[in-house]
PDB file of N, CA and C in Angstrom:
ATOM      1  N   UNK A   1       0.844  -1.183   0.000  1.00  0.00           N
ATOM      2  CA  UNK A   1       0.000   0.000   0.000  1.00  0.00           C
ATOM      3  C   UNK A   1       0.891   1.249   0.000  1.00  0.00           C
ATOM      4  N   UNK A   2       0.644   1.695  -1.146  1.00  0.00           N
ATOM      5  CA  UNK A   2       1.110   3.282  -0.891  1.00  0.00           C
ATOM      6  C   UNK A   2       1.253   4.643   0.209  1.00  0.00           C
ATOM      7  N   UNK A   3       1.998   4.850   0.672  1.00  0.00           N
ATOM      8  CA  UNK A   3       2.702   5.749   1.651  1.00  0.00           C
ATOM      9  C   UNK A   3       1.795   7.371   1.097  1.00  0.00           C
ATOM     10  N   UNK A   4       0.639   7.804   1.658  1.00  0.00           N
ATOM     11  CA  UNK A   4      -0.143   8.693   1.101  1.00  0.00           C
ATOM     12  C   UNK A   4       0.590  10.134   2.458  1.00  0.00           C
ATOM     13  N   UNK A   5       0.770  11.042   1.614  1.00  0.00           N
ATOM     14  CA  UNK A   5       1.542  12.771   2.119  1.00  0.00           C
ATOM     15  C   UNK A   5       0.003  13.403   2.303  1.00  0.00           C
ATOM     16  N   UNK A   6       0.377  13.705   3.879  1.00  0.00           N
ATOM     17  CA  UNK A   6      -0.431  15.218   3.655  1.00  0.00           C
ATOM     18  C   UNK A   6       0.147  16.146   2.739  1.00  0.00           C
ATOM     19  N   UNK A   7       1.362  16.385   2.264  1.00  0.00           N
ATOM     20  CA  UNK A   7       1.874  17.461   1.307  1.00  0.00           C
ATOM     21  C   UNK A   7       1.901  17.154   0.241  1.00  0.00           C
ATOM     22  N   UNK A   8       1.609  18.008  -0.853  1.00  0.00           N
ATOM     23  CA  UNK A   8       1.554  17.680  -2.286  1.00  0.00           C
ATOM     24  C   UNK A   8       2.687  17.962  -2.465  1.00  0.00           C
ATOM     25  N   UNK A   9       2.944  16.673  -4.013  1.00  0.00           N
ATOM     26  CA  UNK A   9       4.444  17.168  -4.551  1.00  0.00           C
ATOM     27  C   UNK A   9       4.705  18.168  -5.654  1.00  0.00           C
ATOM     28  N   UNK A  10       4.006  19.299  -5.838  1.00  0.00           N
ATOM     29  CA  UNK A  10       3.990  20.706  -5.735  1.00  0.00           C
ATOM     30  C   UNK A  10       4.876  21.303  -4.724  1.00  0.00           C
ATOM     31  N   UNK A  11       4.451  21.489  -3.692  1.00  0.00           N
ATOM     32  CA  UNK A  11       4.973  21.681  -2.360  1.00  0.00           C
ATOM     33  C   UNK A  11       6.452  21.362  -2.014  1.00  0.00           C
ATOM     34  N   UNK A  12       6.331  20.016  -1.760  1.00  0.00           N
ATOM     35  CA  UNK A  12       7.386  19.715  -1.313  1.00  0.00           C
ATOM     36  C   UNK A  12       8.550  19.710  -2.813  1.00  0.00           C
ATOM     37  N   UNK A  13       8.244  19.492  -3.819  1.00  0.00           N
ATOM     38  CA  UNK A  13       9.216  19.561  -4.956  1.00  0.00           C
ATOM     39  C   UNK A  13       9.772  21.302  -4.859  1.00  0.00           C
ATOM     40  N   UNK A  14       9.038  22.037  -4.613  1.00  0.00           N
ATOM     41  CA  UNK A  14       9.024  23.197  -4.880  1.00  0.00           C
ATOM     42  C   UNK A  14      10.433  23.565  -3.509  1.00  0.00           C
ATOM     43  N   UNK A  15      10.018  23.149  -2.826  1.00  0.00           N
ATOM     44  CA  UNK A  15      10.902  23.437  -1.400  1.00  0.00           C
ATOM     45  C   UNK A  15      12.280  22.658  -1.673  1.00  0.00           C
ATOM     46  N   UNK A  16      12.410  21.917  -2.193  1.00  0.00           N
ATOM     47  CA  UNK A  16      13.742  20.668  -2.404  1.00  0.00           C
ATOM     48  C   UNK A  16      14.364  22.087  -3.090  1.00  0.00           C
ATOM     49  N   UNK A  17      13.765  22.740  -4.905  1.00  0.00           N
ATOM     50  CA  UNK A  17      14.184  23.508  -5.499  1.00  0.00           C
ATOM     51  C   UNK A  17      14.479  24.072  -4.734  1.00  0.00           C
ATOM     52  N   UNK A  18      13.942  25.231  -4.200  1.00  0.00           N
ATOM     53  CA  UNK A  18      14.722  26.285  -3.472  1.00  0.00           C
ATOM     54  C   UNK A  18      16.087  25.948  -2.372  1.00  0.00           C
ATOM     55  N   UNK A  19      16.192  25.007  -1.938  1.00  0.00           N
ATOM     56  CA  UNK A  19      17.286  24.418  -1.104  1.00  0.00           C
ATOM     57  C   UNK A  19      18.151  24.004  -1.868  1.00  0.00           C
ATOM     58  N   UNK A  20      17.931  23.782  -3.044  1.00  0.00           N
ATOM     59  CA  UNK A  20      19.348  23.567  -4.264  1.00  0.00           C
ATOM     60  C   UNK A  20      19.358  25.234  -4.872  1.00  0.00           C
ATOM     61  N   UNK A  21      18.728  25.424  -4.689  1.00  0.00           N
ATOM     62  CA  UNK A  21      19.139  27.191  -4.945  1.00  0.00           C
ATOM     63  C   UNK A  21      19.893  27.625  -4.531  1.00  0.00           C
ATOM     64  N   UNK A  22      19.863  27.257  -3.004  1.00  0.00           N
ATOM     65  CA  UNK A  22      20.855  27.809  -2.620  1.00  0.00           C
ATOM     66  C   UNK A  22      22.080  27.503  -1.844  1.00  0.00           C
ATOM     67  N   UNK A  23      21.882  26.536  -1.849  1.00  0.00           N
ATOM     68  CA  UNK A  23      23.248  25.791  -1.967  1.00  0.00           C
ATOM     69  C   UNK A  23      24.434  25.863  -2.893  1.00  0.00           C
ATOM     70  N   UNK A  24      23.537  25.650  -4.267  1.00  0.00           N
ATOM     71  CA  UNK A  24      24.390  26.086  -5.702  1.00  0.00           C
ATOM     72  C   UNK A  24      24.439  27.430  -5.435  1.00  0.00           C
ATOM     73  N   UNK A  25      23.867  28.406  -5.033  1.00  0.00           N
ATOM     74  CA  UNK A  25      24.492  29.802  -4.787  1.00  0.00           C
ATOM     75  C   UNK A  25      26.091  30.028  -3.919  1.00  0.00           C
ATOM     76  N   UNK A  26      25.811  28.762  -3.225  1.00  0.00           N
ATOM     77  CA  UNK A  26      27.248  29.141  -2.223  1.00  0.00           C
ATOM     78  C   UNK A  26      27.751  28.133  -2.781  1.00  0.00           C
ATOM     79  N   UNK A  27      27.904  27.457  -4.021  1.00  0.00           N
ATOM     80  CA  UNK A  27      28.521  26.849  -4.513  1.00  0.00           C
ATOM     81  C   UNK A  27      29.143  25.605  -3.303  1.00  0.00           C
ATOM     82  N   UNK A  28      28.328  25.038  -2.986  1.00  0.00           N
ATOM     83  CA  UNK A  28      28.562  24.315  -1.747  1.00  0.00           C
ATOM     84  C   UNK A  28      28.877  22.514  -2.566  1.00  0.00           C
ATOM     85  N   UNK A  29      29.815  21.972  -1.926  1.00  0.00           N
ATOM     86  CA  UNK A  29      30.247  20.503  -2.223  1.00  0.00           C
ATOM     87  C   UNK A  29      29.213  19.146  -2.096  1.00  0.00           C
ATOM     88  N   UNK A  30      29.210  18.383  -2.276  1.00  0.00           N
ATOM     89  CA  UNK A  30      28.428  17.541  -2.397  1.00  0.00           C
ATOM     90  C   UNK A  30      28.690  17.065  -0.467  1.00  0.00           C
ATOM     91  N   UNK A  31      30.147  17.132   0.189  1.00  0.00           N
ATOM     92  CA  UNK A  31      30.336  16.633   1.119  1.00  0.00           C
ATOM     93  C   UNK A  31      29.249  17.839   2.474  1.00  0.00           C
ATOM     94  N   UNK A  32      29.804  19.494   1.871  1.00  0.00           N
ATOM     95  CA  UNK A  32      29.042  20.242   2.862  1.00  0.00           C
ATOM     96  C   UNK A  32      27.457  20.200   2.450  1.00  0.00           C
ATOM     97  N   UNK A  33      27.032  19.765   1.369  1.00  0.00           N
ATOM     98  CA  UNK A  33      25.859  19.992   1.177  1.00  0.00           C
ATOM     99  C   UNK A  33      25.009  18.812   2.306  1.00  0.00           C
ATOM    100  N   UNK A  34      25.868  17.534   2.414  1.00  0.00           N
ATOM    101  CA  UNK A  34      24.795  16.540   3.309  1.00  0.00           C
ATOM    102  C   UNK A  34      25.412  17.116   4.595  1.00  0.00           C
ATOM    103  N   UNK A  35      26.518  17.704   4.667  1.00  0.00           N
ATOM    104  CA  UNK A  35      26.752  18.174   6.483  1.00  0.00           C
ATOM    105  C   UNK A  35      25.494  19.270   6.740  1.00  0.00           C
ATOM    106  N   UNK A  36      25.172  19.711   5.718  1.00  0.00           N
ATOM    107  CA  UNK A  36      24.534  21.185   6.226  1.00  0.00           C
ATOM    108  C   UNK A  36      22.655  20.230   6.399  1.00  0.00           C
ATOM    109  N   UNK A  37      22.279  19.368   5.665  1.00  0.00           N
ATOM    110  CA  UNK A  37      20.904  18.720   5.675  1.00  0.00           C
ATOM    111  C   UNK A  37      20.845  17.885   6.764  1.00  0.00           C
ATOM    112  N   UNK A  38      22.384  17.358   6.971  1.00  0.00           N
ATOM    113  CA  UNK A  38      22.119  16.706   8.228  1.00  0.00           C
ATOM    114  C   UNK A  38      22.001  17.765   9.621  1.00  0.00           C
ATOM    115  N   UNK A  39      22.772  18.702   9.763  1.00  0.00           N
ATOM    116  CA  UNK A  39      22.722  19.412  10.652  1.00  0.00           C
ATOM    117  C   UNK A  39      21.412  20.197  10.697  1.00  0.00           C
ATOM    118  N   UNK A  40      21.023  19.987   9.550  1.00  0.00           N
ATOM    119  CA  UNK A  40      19.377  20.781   9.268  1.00  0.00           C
ATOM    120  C   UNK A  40      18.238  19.677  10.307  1.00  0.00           C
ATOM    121  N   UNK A  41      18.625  18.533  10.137  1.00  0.00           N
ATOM    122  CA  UNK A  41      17.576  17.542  10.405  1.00  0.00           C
ATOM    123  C   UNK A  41      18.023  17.212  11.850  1.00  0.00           C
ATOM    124  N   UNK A  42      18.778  17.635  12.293  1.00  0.00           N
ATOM    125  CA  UNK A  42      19.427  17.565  13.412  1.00  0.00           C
ATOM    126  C   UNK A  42      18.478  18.425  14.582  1.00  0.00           C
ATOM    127  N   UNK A  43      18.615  19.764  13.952  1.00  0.00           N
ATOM    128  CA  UNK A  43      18.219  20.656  14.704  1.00  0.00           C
ATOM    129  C   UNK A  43      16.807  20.766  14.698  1.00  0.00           C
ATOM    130  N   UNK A  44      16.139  20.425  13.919  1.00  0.00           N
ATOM    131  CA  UNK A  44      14.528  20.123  13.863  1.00  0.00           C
ATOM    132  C   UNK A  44      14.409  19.175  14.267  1.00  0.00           C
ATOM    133  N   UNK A  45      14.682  17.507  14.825  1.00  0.00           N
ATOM    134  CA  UNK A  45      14.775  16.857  15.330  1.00  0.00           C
ATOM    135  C   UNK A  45      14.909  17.390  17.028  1.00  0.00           C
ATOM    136  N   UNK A  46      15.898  18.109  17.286  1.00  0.00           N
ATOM    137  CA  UNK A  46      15.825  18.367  18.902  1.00  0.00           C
ATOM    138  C   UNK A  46      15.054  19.421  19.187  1.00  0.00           C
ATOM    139  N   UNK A  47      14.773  20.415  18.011  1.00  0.00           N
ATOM    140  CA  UNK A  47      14.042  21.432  18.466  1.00  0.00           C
ATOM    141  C   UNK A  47      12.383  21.329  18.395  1.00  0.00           C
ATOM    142  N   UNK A  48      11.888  20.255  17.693  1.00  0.00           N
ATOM    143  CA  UNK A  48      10.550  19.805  16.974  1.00  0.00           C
ATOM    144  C   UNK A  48      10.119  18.483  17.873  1.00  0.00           C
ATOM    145  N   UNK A  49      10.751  18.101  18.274  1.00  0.00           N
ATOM    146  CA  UNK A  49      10.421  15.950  18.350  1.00  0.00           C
ATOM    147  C   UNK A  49      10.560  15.954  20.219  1.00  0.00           C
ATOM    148  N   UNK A  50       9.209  15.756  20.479  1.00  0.00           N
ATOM    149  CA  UNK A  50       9.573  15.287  22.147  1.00  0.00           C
ATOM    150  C   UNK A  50      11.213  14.688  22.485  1.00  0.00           C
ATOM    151  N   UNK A  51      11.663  14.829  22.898  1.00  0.00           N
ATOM    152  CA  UNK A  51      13.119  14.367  23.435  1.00  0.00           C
ATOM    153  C   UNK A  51      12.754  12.210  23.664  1.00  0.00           C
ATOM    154  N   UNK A  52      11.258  12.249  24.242  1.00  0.00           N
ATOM    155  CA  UNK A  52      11.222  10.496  24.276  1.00  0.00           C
ATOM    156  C   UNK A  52      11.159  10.208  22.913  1.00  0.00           C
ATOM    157  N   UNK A  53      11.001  10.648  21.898  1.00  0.00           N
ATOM    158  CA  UNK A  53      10.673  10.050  20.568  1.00  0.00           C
ATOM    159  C   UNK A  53      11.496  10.716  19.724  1.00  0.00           C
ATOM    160  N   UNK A  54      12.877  11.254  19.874  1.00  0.00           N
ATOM    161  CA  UNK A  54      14.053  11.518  18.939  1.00  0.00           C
ATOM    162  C   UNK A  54      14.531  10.515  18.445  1.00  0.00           C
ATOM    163  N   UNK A  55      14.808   9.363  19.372  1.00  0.00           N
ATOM    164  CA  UNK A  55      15.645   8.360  18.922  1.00  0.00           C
ATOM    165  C   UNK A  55      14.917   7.724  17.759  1.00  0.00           C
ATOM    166  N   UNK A  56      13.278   7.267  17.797  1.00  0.00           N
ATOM    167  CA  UNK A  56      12.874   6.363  17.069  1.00  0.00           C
ATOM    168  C   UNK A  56      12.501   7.791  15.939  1.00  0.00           C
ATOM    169  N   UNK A  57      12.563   8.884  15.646  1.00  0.00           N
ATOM    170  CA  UNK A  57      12.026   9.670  15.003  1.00  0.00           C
ATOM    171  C   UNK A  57      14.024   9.122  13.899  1.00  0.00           C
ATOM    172  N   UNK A  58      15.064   9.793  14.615  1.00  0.00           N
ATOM    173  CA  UNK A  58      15.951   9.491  14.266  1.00  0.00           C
ATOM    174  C   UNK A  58      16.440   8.429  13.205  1.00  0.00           C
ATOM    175  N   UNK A  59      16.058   6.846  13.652  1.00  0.00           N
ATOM    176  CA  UNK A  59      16.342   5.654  13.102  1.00  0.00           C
ATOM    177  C   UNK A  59      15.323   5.622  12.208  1.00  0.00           C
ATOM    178  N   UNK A  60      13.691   6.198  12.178  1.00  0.00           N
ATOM    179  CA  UNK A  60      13.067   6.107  11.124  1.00  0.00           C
ATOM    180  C   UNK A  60      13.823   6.971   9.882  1.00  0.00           C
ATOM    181  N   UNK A  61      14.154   7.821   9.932  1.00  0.00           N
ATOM    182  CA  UNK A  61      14.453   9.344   9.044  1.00  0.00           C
ATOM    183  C   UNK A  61      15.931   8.249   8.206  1.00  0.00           C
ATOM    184  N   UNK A  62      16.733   7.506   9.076  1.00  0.00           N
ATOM    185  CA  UNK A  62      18.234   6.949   9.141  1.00  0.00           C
ATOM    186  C   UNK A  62      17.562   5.925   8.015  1.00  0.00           C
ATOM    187  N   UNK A  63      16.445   4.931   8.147  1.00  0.00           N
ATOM    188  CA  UNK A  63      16.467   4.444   7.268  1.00  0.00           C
ATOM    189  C   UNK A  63      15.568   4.285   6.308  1.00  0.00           C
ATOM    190  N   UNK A  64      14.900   5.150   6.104  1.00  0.00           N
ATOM    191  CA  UNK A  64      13.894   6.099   5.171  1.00  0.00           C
ATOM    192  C   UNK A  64      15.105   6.403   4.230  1.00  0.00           C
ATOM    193  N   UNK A  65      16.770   6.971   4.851  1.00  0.00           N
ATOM    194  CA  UNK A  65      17.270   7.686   3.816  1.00  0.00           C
ATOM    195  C   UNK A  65      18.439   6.385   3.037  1.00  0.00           C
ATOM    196  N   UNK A  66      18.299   4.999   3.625  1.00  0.00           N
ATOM    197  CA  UNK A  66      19.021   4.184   3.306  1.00  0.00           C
ATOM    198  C   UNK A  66      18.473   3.362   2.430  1.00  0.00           C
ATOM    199  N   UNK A  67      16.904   3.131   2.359  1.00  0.00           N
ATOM    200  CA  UNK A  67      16.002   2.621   1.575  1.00  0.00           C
ATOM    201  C   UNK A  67      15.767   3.614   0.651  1.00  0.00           C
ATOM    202  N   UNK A  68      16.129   5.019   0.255  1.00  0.00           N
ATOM    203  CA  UNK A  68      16.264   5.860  -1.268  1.00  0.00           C
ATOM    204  C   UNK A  68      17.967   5.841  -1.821  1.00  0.00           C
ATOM    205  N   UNK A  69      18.392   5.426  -1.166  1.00  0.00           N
ATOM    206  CA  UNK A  69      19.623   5.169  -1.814  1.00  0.00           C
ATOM    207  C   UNK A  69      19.842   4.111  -3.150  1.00  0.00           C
ATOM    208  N   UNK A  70      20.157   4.775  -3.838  1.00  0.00           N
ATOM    209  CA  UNK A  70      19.861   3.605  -5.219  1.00  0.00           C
ATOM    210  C   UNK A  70      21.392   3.254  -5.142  1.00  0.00           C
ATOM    211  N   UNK A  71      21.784   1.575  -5.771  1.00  0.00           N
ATOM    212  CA  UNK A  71      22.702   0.720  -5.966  1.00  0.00           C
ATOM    213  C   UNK A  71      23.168   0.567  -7.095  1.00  0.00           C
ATOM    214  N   UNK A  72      22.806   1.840  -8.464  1.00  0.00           N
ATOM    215  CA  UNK A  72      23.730   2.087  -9.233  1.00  0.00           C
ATOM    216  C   UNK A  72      24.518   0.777  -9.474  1.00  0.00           C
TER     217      UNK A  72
END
């Protein structure tokens, strides 16, 4: 069964764009670009997520991003 978004991908496509906006504005590396998303998800994680439900908020997000990883 399909994984249904409250957000349309309007929305959220639209928001990805602008975050490669500007990244490619600061001409940023492929290495600072995941330091800066991780530190992004970092800080919305402690500042957003009850402190009891970081960890499992954490390991979901950890392998949400290991299951889009394509094997090329």
């Amino acid at each position: 069964m399909p994984i249904t978004s409250k957000y349309t991908n309007k929305k959220v496509e639209q928001i990805i764009e602008d975050m490669f906006d500007v990244l490619e504005k600061h001409d940023a590396s492929a290495e600072l670009a995941l330091m800066i998303v991780g530190n992004i998800a970092t800080n919305i994680i402690n500042a957003d997520v009850p402190a009891s439900q970081r960890k499992a908020i954490a390991d979901k997000f950890a392998h949400a991003l290991q299951s889009s990883i394509k094997d090329d």
